[in-house]
Protein backbone atom coordinates (compact mmCIF):
# COMPACT_ATOMS: atom_id res chain seq x y z
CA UNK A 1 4.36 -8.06 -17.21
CA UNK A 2 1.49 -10.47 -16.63
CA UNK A 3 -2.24 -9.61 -16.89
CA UNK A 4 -4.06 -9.34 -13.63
CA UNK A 5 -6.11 -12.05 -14.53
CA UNK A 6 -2.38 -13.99 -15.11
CA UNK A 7 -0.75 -16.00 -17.46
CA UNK A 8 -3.68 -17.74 -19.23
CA UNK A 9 -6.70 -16.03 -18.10
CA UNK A 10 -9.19 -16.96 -16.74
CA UNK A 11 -11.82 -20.24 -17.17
CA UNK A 12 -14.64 -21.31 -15.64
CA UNK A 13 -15.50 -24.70 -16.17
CA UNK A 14 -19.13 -26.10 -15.36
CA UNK A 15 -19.35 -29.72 -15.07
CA UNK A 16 -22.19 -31.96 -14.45
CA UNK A 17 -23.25 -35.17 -13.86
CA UNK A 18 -26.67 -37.28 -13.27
CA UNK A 19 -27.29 -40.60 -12.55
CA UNK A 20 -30.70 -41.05 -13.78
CA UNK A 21 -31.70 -39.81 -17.67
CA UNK A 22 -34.72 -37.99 -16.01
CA UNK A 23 -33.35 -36.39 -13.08
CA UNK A 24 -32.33 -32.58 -13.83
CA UNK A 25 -33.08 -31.15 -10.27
CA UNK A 26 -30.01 -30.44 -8.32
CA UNK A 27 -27.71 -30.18 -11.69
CA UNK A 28 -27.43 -26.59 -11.47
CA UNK A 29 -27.75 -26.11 -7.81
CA UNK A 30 -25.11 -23.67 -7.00
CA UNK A 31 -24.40 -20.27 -7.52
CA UNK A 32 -20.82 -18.53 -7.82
CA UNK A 33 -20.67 -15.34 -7.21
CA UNK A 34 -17.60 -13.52 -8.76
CA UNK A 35 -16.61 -9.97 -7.47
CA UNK A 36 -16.76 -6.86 -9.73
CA UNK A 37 -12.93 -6.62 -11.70
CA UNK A 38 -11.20 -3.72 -10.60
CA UNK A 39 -9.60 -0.45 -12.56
CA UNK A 40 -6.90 -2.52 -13.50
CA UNK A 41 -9.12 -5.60 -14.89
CA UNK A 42 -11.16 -3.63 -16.56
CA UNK A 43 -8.64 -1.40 -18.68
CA UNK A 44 -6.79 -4.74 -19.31
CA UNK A 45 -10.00 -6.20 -20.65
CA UNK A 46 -11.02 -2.59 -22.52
CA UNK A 47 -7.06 -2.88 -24.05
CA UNK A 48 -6.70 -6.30 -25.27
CA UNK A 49 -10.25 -5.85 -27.19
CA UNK A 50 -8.12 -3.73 -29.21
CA UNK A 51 -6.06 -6.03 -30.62
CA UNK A 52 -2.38 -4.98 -31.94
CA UNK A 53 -2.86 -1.51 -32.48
CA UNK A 54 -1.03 1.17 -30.93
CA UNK A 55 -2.04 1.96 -27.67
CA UNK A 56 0.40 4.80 -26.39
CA UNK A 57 -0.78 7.74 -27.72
CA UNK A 58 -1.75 10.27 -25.21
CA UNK A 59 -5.16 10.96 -26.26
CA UNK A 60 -5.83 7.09 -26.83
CA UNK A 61 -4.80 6.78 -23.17
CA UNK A 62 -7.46 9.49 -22.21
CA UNK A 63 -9.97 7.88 -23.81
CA UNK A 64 -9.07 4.20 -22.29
CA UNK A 65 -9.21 5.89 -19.02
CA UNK A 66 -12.43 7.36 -19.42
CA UNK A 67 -13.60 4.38 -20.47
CA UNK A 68 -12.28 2.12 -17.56
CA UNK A 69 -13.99 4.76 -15.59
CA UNK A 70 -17.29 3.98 -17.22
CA UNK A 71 -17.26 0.42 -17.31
CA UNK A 72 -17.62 0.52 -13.09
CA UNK A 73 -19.82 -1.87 -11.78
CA UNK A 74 -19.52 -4.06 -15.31
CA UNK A 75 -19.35 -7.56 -14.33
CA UNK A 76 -16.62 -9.05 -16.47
CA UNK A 77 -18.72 -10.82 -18.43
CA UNK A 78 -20.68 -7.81 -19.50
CA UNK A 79 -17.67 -5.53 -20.49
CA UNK A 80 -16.45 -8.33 -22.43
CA UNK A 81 -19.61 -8.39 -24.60
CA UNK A 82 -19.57 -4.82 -24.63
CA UNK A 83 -16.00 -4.77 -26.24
CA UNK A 84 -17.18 -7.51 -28.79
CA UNK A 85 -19.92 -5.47 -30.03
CA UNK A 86 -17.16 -2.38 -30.19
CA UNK A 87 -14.87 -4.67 -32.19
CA UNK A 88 -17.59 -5.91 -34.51
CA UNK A 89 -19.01 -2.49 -35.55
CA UNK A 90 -15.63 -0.03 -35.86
CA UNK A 91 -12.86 -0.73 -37.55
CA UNK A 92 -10.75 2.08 -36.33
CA UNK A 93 -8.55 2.66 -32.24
CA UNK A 94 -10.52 5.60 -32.00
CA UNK A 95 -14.22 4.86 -33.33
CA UNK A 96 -14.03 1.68 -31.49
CA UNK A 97 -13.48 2.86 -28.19
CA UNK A 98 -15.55 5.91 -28.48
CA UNK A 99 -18.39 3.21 -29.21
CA UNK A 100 -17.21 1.25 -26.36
CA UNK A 101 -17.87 4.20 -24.37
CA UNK A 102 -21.36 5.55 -26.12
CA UNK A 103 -21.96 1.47 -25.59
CA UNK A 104 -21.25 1.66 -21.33
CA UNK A 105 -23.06 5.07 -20.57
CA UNK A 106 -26.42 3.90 -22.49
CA UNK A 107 -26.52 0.64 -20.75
CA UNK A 108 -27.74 0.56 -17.26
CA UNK A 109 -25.08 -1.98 -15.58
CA UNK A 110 -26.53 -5.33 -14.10
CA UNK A 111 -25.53 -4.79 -10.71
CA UNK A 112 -27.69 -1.99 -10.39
CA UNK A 113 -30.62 -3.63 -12.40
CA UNK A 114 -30.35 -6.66 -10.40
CA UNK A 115 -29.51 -5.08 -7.23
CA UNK A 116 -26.70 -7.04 -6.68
């Protein structure tokens, strides 16, 4: 079964040009707007920051639901560095995700601080 984001991911590659050494207006002269990732994005992204463990459990299942259910409104971006923090201070399924969680609920999502 293939992540929703498929095969390979996703990239987004930024690529610029200028024709004069001085010139830097109009490099970075466009904006792209990327839509919030849905339930199943986001519990794909909150999984695979878990690396090989075990993820079947019943009560780790609870807790990655809860979790996707806090992440709402994340951008993708955002959860991701959420879920690196999680990784870099627990070692453990559990601890991580229950820091994942404490992580999501204390920080106040940038679509609503942007109002985006």
């Amino acid at each position: 079964d293939d992540p929703p984001c498929g095969k390979g991911g996703q990239l987004l590659i930024l690529c610029t040009a200028r024709s004069n050494c001085d010139e830097i207006k109009g490099r970075f002269d466009k904006v792209f707007n990327r839509d919030q990732p849905s339930d199943e994005e986001r519990n794909f992204l909150i999984t695979s920051c878990l690396g090989d463990e075990e993820t079947s459990s019943p009560e780790v299942q609870d807790l990655v639901a809860l979790v996707t259910k806090h992440s709402a409104g994340r951008s993708a971006s955002e959860l991701a560095q959420c879920c690196r923090q999680a990784v870099a201070n627990c070692t453990g399924l559990l601890s991580r995700l229950q820091h994942l969680d404490r992580i999501l609920q204390s920080r106040t999502p940038q679509s609503v601080r942007g109002g985006s």
